[in-house]
C-alpha atoms as a PDB file:
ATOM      1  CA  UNK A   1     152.128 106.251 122.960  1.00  0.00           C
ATOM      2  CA  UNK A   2     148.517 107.446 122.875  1.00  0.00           C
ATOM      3  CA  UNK A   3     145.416 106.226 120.594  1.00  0.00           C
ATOM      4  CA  UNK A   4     144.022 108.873 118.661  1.00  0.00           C
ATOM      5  CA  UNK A   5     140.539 108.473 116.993  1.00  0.00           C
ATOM      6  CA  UNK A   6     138.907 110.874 114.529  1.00  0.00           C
ATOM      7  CA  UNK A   7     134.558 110.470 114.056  1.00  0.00           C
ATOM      8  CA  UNK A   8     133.013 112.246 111.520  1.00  0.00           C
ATOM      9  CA  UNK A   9     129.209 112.305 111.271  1.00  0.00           C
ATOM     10  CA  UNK A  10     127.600 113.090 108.577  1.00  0.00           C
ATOM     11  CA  UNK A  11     123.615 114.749 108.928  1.00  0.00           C
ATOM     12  CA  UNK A  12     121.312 114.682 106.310  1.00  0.00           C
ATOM     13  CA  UNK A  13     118.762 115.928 108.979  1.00  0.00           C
ATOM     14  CA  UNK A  14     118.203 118.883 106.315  1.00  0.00           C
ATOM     15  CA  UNK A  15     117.068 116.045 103.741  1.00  0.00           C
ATOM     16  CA  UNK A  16     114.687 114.552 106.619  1.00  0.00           C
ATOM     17  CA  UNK A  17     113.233 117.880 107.615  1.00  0.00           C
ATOM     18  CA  UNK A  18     112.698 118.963 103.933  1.00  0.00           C
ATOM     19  CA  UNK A  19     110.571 115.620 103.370  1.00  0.00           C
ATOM     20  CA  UNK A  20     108.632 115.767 106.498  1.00  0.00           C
ATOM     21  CA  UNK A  21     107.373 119.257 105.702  1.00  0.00           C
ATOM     22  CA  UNK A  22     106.657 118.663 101.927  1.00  0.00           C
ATOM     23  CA  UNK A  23     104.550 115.610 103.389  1.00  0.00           C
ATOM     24  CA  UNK A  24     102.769 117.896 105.470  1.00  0.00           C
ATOM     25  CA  UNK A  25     101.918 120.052 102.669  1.00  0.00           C
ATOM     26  CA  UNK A  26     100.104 117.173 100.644  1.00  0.00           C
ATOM     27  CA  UNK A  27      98.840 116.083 104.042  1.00  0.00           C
ATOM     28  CA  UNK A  28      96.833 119.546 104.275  1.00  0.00           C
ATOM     29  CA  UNK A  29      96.312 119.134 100.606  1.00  0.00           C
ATOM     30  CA  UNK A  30      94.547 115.911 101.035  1.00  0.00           C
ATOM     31  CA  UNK A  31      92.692 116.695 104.209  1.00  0.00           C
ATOM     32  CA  UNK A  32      91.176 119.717 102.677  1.00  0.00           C
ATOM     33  CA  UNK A  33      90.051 117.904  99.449  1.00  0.00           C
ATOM     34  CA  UNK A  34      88.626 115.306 102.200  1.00  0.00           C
ATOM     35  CA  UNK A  35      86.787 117.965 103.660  1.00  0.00           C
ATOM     36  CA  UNK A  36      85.550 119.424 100.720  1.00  0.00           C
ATOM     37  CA  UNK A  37      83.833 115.662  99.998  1.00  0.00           C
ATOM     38  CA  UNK A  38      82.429 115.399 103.704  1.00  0.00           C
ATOM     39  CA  UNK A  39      80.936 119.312 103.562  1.00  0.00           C
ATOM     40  CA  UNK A  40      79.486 118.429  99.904  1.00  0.00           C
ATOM     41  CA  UNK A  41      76.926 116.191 101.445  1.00  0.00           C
ATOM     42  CA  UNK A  42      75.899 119.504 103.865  1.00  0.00           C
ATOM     43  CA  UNK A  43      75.663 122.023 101.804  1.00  0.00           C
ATOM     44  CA  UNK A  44      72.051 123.390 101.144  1.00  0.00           C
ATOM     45  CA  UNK A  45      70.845 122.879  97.371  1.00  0.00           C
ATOM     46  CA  UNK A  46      69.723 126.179  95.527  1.00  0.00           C
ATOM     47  CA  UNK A  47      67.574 125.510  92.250  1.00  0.00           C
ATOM     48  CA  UNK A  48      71.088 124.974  90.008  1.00  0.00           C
ATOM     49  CA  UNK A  49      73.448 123.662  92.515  1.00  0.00           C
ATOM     50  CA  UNK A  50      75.452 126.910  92.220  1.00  0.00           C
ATOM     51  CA  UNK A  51      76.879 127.276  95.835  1.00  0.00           C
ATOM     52  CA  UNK A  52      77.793 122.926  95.831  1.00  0.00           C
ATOM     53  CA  UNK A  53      79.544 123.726  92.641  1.00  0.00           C
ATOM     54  CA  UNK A  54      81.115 126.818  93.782  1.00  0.00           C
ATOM     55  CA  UNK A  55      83.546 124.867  96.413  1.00  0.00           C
ATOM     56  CA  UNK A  56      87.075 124.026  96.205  1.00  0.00           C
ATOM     57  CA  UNK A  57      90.321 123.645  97.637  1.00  0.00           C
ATOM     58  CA  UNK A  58      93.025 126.404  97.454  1.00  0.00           C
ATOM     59  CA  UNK A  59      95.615 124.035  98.189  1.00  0.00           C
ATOM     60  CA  UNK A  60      99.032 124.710  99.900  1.00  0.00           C
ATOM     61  CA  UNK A  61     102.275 125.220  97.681  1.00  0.00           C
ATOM     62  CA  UNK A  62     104.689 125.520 100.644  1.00  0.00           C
ATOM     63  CA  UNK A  63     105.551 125.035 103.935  1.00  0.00           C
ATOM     64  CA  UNK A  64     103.756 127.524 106.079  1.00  0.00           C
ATOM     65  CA  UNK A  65     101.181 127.712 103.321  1.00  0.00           C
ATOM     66  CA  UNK A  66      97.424 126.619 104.441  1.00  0.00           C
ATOM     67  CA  UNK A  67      95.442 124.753 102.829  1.00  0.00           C
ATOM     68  CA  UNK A  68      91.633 125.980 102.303  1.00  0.00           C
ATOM     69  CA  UNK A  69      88.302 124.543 101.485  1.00  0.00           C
ATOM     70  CA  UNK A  70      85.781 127.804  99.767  1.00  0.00           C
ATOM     71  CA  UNK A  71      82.425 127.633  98.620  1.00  0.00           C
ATOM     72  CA  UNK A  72      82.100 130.865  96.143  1.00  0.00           C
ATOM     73  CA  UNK A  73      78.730 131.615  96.067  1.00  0.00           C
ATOM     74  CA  UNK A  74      77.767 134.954  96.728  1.00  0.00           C
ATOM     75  CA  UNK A  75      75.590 133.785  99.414  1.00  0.00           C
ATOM     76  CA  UNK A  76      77.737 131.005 100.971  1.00  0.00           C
ATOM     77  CA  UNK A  77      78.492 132.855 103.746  1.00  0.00           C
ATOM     78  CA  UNK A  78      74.643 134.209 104.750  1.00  0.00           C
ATOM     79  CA  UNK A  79      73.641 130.628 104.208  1.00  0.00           C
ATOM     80  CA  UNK A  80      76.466 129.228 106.265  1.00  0.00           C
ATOM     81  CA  UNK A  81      75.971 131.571 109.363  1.00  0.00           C
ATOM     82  CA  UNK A  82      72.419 131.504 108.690  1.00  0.00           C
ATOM     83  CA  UNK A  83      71.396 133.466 111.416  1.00  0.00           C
ATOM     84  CA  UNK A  84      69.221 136.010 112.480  1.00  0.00           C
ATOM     85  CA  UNK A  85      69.267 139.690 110.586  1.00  0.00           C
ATOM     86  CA  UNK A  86      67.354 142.277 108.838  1.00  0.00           C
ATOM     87  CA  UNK A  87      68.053 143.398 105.671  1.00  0.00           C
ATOM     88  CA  UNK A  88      68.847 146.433 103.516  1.00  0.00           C
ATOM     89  CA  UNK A  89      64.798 146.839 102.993  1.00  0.00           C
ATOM     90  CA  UNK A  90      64.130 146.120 106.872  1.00  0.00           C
ATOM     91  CA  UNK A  91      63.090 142.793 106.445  1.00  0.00           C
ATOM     92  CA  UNK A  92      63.997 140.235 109.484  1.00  0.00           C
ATOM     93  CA  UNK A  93      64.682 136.857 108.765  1.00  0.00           C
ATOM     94  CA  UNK A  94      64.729 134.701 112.098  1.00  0.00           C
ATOM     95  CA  UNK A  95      67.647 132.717 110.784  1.00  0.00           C
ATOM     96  CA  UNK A  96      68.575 128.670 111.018  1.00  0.00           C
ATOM     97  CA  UNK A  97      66.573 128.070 107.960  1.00  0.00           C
ATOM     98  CA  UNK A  98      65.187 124.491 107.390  1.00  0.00           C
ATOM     99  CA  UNK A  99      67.379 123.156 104.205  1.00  0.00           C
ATOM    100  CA  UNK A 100      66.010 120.161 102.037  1.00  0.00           C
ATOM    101  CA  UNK A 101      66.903 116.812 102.565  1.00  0.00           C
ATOM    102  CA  UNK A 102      69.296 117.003 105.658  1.00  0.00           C
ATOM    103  CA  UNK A 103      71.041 119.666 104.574  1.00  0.00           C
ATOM    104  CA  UNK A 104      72.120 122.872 106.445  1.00  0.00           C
ATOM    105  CA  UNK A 105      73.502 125.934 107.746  1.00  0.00           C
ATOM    106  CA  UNK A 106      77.843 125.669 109.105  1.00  0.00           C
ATOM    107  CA  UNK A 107      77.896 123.047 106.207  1.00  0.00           C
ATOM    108  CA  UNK A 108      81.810 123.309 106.005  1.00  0.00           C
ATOM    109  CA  UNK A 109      82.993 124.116 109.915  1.00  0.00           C
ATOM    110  CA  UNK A 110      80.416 121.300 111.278  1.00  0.00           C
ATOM    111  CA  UNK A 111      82.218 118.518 109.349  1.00  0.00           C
ATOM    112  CA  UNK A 112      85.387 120.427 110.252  1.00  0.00           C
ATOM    113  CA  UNK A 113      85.264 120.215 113.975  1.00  0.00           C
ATOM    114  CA  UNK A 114      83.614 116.808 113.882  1.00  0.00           C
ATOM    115  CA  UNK A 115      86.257 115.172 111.969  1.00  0.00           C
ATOM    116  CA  UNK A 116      89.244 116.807 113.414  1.00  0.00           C
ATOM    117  CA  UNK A 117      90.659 113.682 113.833  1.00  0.00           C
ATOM    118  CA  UNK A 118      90.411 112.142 111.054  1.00  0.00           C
ATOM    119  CA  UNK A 119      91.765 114.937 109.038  1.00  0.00           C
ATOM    120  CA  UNK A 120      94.636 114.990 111.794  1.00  0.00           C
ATOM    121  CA  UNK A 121      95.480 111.484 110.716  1.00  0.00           C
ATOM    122  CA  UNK A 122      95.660 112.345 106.935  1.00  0.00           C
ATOM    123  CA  UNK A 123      97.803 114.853 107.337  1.00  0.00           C
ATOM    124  CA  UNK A 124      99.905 112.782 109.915  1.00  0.00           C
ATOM    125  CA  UNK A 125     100.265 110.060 107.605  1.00  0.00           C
ATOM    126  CA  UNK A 126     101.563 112.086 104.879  1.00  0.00           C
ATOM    127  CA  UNK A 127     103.549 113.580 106.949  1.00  0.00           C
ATOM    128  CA  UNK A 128     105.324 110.614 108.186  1.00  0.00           C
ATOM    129  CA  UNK A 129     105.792 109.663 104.334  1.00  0.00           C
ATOM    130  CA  UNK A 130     108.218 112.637 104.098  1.00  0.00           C
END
């Protein structure tokens, strides 16, 4: 006489794993809206506001898909790098201009680096919702 048992398990780790990574997608989504809000306050001020209006997020669809913050402009990126160069005509500009009212040059990877964390978290937390 022997004893015979039979387990089946059952996985719906496919379920979990699908959730986890559509959190992360509206995590990146969220952090990069987040960081569009905490560059908006660096961003140097033209006479119209053109380049502050010109950012947005290109959010993520998918997993594997990045999020991304872009200012539009078509001198966000000269007044973001803001350094040193001479122009088409030869003129030299020395670069790390002095922008109204706090404002300034790496407006969008300064608040970047310096909230890492906090964007981190955000995209954690969703995460974790999934």
């Amino acid at each position: 006489m022997g004893v015979r048992v039979s387990v089946n398990f059952t996985s719906e780790f496919g379920q979990i794993t699908d959730g986890i990574l559509a959190g992360f997608v509206t995590g990146q989504n969220k952090a990069a809206e987040r960081l569009l809000a905490l560059s908006a306050s660096e961003v140097p001020m033209d006479d119209n506001g053109t380049l502050l209006a010109s950012g947005q997020v290109d959010p993520a669809a998918t997993p594997g898909d990045d999020a991304s913050v872009v200012y539009d402009a078509p001198y966000a990126t000269r007044w973001h790098e803001d350094g040193a160069l001479v122009d088409s005509l030869g003129r030299r500009y020395a670069g790390n201009s002095d922008f109204q009212n706090g404002r300034k040059s790496h407006y969008l990877s300064d608040p970047a680096l310096k909230n890492a964390d906090e964007l981190g978290k955000i995209i954690a937390t969703e995460a974790s919702r999934g």
